[in-house]
C-alpha atoms as a PDB file:
ATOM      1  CA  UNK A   1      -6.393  10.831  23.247  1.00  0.00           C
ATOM      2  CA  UNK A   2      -4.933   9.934  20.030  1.00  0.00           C
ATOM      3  CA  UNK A   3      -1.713   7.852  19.406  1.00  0.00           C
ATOM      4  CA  UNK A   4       1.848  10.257  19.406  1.00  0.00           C
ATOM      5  CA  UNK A   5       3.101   9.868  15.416  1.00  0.00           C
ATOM      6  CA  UNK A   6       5.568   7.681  15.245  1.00  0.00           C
ATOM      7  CA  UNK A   7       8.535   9.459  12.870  1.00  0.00           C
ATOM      8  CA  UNK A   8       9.499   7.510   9.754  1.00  0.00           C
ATOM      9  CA  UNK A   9      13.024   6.648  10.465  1.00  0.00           C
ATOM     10  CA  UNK A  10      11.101   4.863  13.583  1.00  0.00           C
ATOM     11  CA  UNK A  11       8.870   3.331  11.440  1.00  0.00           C
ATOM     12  CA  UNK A  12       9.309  -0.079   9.984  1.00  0.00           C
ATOM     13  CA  UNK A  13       7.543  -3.084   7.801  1.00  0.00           C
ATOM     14  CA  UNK A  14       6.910  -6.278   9.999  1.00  0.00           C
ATOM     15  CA  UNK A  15       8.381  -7.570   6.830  1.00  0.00           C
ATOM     16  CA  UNK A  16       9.315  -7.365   3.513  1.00  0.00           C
ATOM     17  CA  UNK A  17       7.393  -7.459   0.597  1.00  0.00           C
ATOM     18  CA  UNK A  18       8.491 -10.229  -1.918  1.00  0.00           C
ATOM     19  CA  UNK A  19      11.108  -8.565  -3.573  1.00  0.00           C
ATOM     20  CA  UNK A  20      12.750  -7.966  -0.293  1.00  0.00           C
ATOM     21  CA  UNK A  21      12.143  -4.346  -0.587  1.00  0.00           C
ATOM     22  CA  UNK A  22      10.878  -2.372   2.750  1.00  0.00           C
ATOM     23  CA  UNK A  23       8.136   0.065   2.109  1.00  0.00           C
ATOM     24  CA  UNK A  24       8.571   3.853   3.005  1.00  0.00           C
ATOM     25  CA  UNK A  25       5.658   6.892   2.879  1.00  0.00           C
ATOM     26  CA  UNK A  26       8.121   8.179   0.144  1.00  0.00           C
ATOM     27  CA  UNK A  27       8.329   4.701  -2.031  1.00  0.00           C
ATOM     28  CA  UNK A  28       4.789   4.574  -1.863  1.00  0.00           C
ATOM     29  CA  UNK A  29       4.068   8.294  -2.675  1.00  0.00           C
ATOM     30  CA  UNK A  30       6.561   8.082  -5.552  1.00  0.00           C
ATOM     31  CA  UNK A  31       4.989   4.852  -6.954  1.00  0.00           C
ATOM     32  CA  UNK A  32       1.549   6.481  -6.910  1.00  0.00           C
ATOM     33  CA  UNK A  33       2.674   9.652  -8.302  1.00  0.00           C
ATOM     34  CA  UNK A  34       4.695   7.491 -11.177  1.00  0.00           C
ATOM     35  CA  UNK A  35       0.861   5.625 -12.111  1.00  0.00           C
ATOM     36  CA  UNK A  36      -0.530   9.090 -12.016  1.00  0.00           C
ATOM     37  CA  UNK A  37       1.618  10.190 -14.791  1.00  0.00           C
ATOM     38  CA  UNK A  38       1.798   6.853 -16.816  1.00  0.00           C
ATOM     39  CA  UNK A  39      -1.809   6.064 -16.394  1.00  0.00           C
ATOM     40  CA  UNK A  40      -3.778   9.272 -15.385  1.00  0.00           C
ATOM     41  CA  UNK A  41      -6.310   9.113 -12.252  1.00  0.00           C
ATOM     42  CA  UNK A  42      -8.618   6.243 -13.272  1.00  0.00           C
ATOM     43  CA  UNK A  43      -5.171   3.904 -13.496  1.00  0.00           C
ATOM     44  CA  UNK A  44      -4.650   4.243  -9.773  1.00  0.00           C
ATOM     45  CA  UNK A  45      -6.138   1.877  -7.715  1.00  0.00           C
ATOM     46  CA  UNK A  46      -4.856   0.311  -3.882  1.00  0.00           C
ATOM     47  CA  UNK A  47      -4.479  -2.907  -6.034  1.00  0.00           C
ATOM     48  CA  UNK A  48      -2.557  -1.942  -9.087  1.00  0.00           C
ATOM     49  CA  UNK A  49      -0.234   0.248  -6.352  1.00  0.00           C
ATOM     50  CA  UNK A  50      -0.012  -2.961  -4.482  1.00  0.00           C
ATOM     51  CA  UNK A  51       0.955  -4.746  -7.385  1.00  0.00           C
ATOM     52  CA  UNK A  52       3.493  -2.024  -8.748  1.00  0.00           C
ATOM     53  CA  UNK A  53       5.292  -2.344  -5.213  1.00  0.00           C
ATOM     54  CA  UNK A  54       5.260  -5.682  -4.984  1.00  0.00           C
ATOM     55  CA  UNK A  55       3.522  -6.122  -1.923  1.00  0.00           C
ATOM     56  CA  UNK A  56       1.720  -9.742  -1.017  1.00  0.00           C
ATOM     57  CA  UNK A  57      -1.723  -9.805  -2.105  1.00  0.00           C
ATOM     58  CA  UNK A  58      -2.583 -12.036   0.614  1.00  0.00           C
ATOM     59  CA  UNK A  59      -1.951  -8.482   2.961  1.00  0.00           C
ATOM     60  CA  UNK A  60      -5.179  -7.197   1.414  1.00  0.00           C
ATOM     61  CA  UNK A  61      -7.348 -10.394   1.609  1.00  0.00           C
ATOM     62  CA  UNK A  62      -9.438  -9.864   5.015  1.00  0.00           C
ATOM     63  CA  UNK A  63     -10.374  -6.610   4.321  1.00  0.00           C
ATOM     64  CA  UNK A  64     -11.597  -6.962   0.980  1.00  0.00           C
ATOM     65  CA  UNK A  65     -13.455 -10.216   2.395  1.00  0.00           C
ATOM     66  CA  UNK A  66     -14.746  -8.003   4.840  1.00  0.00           C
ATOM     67  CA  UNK A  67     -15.948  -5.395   2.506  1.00  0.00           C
ATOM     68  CA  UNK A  68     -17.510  -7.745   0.624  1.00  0.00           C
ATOM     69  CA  UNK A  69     -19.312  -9.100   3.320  1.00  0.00           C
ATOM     70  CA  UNK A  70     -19.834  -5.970   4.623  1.00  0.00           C
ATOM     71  CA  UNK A  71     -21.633  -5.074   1.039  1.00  0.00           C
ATOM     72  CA  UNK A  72     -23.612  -7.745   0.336  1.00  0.00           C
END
């Protein structure tokens, strides 16, 4: 049985990213949709929207490890 959705206003960040700033589905969407206009579909990637909200690269580390692993 899958996991009940948890709303967003229940939703929360463990923390914040190093601007202080606390990620939201509609920050993020935004952001993407911002680097879909400025830089068309090849210009959005998970690491350039990581880096346009500011969010620690060290986040993304173990999976992209892992996928590199995983790919070798």
């Amino acid at each position: 049985m899958p996991k009940p959705v948890v709303p967003e206003d229940r939703r929360r960040r463990r923390r914040p990213t190093r601007s202080g700033t606390v990620l939201s589905e509609g920050l993020i969407v935004e952001t993407a949709l911002r680097m879909l206009r400025e830089h068309g579909s090849t210009g959005l990637t998970a690491r350039r929207l990581g880096l346009a909200l500011d969010v620690d690269g060290g986040d993304a580390t173990p999976c992209a490890r892992s996928r590199s692993v995983a790919l070798a």
